[in-house]
Each structure stands twice: as structure tokens, then as C-alpha cells.
C-alpha atoms as a PDB file:
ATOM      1  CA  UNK A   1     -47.359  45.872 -25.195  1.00  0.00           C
ATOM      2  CA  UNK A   2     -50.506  47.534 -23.099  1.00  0.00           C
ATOM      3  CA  UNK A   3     -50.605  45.608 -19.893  1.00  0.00           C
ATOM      4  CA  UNK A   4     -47.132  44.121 -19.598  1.00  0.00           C
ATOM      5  CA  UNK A   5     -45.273  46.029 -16.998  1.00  0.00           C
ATOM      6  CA  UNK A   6     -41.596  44.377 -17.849  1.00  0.00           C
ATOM      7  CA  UNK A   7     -41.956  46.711 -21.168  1.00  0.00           C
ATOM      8  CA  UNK A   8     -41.435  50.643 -21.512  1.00  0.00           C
ATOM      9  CA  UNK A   9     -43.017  52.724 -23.676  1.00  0.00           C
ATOM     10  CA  UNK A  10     -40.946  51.825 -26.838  1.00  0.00           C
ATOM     11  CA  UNK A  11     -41.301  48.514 -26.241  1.00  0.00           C
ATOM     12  CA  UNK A  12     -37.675  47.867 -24.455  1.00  0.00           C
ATOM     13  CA  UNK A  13     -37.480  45.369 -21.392  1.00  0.00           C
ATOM     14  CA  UNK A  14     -36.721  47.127 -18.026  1.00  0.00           C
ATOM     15  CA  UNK A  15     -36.932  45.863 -14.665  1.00  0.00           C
ATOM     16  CA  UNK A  16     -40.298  47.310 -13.146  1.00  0.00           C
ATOM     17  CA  UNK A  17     -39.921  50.097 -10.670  1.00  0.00           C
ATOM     18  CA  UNK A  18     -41.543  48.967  -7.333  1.00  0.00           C
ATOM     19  CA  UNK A  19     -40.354  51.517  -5.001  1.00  0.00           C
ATOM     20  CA  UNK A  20     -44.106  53.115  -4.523  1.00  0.00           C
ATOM     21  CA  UNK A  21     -46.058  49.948  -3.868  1.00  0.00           C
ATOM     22  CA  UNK A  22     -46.853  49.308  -0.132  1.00  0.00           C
ATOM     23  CA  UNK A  23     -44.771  46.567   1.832  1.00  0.00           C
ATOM     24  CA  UNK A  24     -47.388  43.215   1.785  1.00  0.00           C
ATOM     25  CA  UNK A  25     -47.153  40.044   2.895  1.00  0.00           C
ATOM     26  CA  UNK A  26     -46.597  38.176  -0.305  1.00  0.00           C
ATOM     27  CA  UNK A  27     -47.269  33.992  -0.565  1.00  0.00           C
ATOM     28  CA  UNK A  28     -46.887  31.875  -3.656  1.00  0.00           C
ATOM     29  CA  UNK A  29     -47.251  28.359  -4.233  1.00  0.00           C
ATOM     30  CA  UNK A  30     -46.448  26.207  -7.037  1.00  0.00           C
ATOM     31  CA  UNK A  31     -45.990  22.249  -8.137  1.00  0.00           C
ATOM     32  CA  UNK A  32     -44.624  20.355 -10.803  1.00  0.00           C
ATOM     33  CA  UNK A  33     -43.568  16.469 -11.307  1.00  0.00           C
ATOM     34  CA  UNK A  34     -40.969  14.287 -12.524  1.00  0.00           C
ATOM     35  CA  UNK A  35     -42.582  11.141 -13.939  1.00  0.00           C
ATOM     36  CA  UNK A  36     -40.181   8.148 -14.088  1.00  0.00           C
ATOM     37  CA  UNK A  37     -40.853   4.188 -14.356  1.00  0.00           C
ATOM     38  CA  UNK A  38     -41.996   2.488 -11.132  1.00  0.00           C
ATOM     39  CA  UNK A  39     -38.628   0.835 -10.779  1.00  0.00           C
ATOM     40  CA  UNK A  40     -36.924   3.750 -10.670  1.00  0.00           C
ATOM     41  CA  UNK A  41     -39.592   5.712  -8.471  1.00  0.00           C
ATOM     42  CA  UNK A  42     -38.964   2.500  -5.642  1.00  0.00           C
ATOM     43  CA  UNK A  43     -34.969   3.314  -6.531  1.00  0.00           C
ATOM     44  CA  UNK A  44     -36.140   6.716  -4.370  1.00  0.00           C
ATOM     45  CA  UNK A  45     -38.587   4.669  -2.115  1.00  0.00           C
ATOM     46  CA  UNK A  46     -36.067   2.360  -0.728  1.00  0.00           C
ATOM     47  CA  UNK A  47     -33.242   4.873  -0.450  1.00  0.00           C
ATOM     48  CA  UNK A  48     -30.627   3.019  -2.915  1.00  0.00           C
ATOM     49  CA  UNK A  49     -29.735   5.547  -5.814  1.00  0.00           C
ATOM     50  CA  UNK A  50     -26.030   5.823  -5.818  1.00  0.00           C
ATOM     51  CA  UNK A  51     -25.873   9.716  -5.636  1.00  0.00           C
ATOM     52  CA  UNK A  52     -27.797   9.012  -1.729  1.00  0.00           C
ATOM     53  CA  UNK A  53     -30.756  11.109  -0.590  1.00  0.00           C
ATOM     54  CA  UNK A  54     -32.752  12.412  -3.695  1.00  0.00           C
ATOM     55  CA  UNK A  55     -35.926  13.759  -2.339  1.00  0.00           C
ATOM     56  CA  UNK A  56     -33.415  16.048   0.967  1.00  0.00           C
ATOM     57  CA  UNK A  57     -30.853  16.491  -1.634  1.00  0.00           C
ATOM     58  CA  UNK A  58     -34.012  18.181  -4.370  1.00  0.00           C
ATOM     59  CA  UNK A  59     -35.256  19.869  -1.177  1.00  0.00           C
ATOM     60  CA  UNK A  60     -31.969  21.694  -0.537  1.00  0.00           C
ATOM     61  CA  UNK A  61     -31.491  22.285  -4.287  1.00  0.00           C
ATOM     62  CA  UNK A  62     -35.033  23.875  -4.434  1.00  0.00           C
ATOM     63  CA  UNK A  63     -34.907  26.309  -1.432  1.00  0.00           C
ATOM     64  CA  UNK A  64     -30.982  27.482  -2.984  1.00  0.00           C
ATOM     65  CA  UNK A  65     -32.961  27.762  -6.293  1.00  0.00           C
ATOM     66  CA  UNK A  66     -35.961  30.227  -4.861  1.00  0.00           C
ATOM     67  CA  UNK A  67     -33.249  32.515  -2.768  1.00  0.00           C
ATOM     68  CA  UNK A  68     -31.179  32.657  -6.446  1.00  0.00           C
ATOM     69  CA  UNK A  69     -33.850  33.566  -8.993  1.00  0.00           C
ATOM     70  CA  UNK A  70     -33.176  37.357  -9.633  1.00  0.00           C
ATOM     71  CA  UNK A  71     -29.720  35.409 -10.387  1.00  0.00           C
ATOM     72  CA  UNK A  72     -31.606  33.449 -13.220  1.00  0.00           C
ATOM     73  CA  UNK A  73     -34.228  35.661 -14.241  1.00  0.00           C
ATOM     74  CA  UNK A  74     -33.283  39.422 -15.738  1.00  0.00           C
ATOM     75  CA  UNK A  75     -36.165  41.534 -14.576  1.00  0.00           C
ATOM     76  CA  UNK A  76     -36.877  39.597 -11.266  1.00  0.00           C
ATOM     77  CA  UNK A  77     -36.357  41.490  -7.926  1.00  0.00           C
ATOM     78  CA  UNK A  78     -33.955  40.618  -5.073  1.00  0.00           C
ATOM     79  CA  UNK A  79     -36.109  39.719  -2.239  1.00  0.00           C
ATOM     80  CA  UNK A  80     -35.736  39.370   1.321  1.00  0.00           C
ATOM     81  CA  UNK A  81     -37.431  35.638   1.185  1.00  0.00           C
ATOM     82  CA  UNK A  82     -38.851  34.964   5.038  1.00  0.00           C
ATOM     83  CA  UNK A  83     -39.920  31.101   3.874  1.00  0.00           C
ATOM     84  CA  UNK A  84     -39.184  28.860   1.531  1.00  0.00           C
ATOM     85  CA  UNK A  85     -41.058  24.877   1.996  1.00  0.00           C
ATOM     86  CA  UNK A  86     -40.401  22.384  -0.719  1.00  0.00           C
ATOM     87  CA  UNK A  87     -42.405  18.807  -0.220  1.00  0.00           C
ATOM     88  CA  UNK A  88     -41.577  16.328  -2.293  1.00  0.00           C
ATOM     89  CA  UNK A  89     -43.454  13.481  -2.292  1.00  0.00           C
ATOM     90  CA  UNK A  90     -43.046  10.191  -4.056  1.00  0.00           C
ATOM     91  CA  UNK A  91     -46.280   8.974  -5.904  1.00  0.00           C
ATOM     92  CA  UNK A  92     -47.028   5.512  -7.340  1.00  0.00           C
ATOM     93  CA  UNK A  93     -49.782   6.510  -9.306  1.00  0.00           C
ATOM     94  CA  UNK A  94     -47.915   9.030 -11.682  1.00  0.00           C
ATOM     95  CA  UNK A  95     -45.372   7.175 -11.605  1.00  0.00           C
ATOM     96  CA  UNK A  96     -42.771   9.386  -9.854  1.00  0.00           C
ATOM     97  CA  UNK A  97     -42.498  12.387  -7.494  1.00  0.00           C
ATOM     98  CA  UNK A  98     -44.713  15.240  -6.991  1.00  0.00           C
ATOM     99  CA  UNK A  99     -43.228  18.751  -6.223  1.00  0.00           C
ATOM    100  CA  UNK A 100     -44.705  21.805  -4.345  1.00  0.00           C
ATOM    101  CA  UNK A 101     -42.757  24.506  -3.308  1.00  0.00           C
ATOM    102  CA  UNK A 102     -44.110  28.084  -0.911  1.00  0.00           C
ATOM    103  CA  UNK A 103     -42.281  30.792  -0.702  1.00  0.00           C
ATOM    104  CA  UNK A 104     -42.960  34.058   1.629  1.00  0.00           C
ATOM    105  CA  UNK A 105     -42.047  37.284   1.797  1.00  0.00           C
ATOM    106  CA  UNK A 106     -42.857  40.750   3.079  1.00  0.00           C
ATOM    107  CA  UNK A 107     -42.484  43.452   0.691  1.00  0.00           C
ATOM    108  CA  UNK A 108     -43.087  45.415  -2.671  1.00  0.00           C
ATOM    109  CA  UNK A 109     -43.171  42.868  -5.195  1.00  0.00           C
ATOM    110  CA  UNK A 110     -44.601  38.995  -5.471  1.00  0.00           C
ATOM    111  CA  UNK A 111     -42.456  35.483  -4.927  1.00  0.00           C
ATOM    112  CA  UNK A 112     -44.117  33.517  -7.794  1.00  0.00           C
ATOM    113  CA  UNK A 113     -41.233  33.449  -9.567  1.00  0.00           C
ATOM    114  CA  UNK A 114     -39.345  31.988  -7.013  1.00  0.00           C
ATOM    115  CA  UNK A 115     -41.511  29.486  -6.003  1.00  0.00           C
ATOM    116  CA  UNK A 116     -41.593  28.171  -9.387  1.00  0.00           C
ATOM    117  CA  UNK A 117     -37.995  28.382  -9.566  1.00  0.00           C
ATOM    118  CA  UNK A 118     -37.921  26.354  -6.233  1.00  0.00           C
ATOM    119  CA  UNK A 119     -40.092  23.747  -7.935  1.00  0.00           C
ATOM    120  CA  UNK A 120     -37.882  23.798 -11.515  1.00  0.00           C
ATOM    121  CA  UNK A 121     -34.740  23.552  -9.677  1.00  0.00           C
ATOM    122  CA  UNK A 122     -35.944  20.200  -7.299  1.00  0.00           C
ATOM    123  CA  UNK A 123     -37.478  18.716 -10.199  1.00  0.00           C
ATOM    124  CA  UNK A 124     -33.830  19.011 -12.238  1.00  0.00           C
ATOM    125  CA  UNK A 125     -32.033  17.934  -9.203  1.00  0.00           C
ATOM    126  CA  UNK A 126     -34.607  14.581  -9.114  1.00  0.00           C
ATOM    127  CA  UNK A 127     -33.543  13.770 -12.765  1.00  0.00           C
ATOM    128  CA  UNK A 128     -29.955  14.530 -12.148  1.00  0.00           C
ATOM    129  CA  UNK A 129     -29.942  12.061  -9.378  1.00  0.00           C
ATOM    130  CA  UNK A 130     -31.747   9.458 -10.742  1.00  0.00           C
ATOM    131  CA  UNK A 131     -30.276   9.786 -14.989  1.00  0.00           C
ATOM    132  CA  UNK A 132     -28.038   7.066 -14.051  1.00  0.00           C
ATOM    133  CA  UNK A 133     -31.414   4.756 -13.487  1.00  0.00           C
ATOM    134  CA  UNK A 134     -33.739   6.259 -16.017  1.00  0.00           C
ATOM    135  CA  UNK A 135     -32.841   8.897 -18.839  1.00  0.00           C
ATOM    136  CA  UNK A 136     -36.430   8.737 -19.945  1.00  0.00           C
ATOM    137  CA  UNK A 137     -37.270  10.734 -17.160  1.00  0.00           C
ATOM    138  CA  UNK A 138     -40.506  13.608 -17.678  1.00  0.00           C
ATOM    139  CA  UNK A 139     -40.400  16.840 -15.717  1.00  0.00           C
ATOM    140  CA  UNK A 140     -44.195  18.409 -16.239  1.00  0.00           C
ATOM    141  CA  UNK A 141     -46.639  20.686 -14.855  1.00  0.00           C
ATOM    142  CA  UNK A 142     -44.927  23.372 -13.020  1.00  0.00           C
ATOM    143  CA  UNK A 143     -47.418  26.334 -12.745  1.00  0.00           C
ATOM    144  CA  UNK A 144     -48.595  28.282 -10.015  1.00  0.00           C
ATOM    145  CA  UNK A 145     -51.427  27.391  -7.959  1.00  0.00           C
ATOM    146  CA  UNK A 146     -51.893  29.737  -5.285  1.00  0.00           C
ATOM    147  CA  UNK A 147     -50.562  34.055  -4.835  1.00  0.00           C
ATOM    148  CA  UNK A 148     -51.593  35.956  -2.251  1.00  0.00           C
ATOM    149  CA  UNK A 149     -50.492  40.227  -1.609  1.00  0.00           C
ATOM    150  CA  UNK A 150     -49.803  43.151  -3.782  1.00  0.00           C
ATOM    151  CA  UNK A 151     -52.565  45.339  -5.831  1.00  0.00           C
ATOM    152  CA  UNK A 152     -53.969  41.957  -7.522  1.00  0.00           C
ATOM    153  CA  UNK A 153     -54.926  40.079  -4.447  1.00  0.00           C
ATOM    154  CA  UNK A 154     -55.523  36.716  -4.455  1.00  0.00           C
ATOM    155  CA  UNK A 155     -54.474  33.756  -7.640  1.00  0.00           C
ATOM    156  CA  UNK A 156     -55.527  30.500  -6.766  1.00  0.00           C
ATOM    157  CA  UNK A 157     -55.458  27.956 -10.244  1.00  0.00           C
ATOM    158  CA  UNK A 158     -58.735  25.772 -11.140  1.00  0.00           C
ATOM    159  CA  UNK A 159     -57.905  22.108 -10.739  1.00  0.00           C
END
């Protein structure tokens, strides 16, 4: 288990004591997509899916998501969150919508988990809006792209 801090020395998860690190400024930013069929994607265009706004309504669900993740997720820390920015942003090519949530924060421990929580959380909220349209629906590549603060500086993912 060398090198996984959510681990003590007998192997047992634990939540990670952060208490010495220094207060940072902390960014992450992540993406994802829901792919759907080009009828469905100009359902969102042309603002007539029964349950009303989908891309505000994902938006809202997203940014509830990110400030709720040490809810979700055992061993993440409650953070004081100082931004959280979803865009969603319908794309013809893919079909569907593209995702990309930031999240900021000042403190001891990173927001990566929160801003792919943000993304996860708009992206279920798109197919819950839209399963009435399309049940076929594909929610794909949520990763990280881009952490910045703490001890390992700067992430940014290769295209």
C-alpha cells in the first residue's frame, strides 16, 4: 500500500490527517459528456424537454454536487469551497453535451474530487432530464484535466 495515503500502516482505510499542510490556494478542473442522438441533443437546443431547463437545471445540480462530496465520498474532506463554475455546452459533433466543472478553494487539502463530482452529478442530471427522450443515453470521459496547490503542484492531463 506504499504511496497511498487513504491507507494506514495495516492496510485499513482512514481519512488522511491534513492538519500540518500549509493553507494553498487549491484549483481543479474536470469534464465529462453525455452523448445522446441529435434529435434529442436539439430537444436541449430548442428548449422543449418536458422537465424545462436541462443545461441551468445540470448547472445547479453540479455546483450542489461539488459542495456535497465529503457527503458521497468516505475519506474526502469538508471544504470551505470559494468557487464552483459548471459550463455546459451543447455539441453537435459528439452528439450531445460537453461538461466542465472548476472548483476553488483555499486550504489544506485539494478540490479534485469535487470538481469531478460537480461534473458526475450534471452529467446524471442531463440523462435524468432527457430519459424520457432517449434511454440510450452515454455519460463518458469524466477525468481531471487541470490541479493546481498543495505539495504536488501543478496536474494538467495530455489531450
Amino acid at each position: 500500500m506504499a504511496g497511498l495515503t487513504h491507507f494506514d500502516a495495516e492496510g485499513h482505510a482512514h481519512m488522511v490527517d491534513v492538519s500540518d499542510k500549509p493553507v494553498t490556494v487549491r484549483l481543479a478542473v474536470a469534464e465529462g459528456w453525455v452523448r445522446m442522438t441529435s434529435q434529442t441533443l436539439d430537444i436541449v437546443r430548442q428548449g422543449r424537454a418536458d422537465k424545462g431547463d436541462v443545461l441551468g437545471v445540470a448547472r445547479l445540480a453540479g455546483i450542489m454536487g461539488a459542495k456535497q462530496t465529503a457527503s458521497l465520498i468516505p475519506l474526502c474532506h469538508p471544504l470551505p469551497i470559494t468557487r464552483i463554475a459548471l459550463d455546459l455546452a451543447p455539441d453537435p459533433a459528439l452528439p450531445g453535451i460537453r461538461i466542465a466543472a472548476t472548483v476553488r478553494t483555499t486550504g489544506q487539502t485539494g478540490v479534485e474530487m469535487e470538481a469531478l463530482t460537480a461534473v458526475s452529478v450534471a452529467a446524471l442530471t442531463v440523462y435524468d432530464m432527457l430519459k424520457a427522450a432517449e434511454k440510450g443515453m452515454e455519460i463518458g470521459g469524466i477525468r481531471l484535466t487541470l490541479k493546481e496547490g498543495g505539495k504536488s503542484g501543478r496536474y494538467e492531463a495530455q489531450e
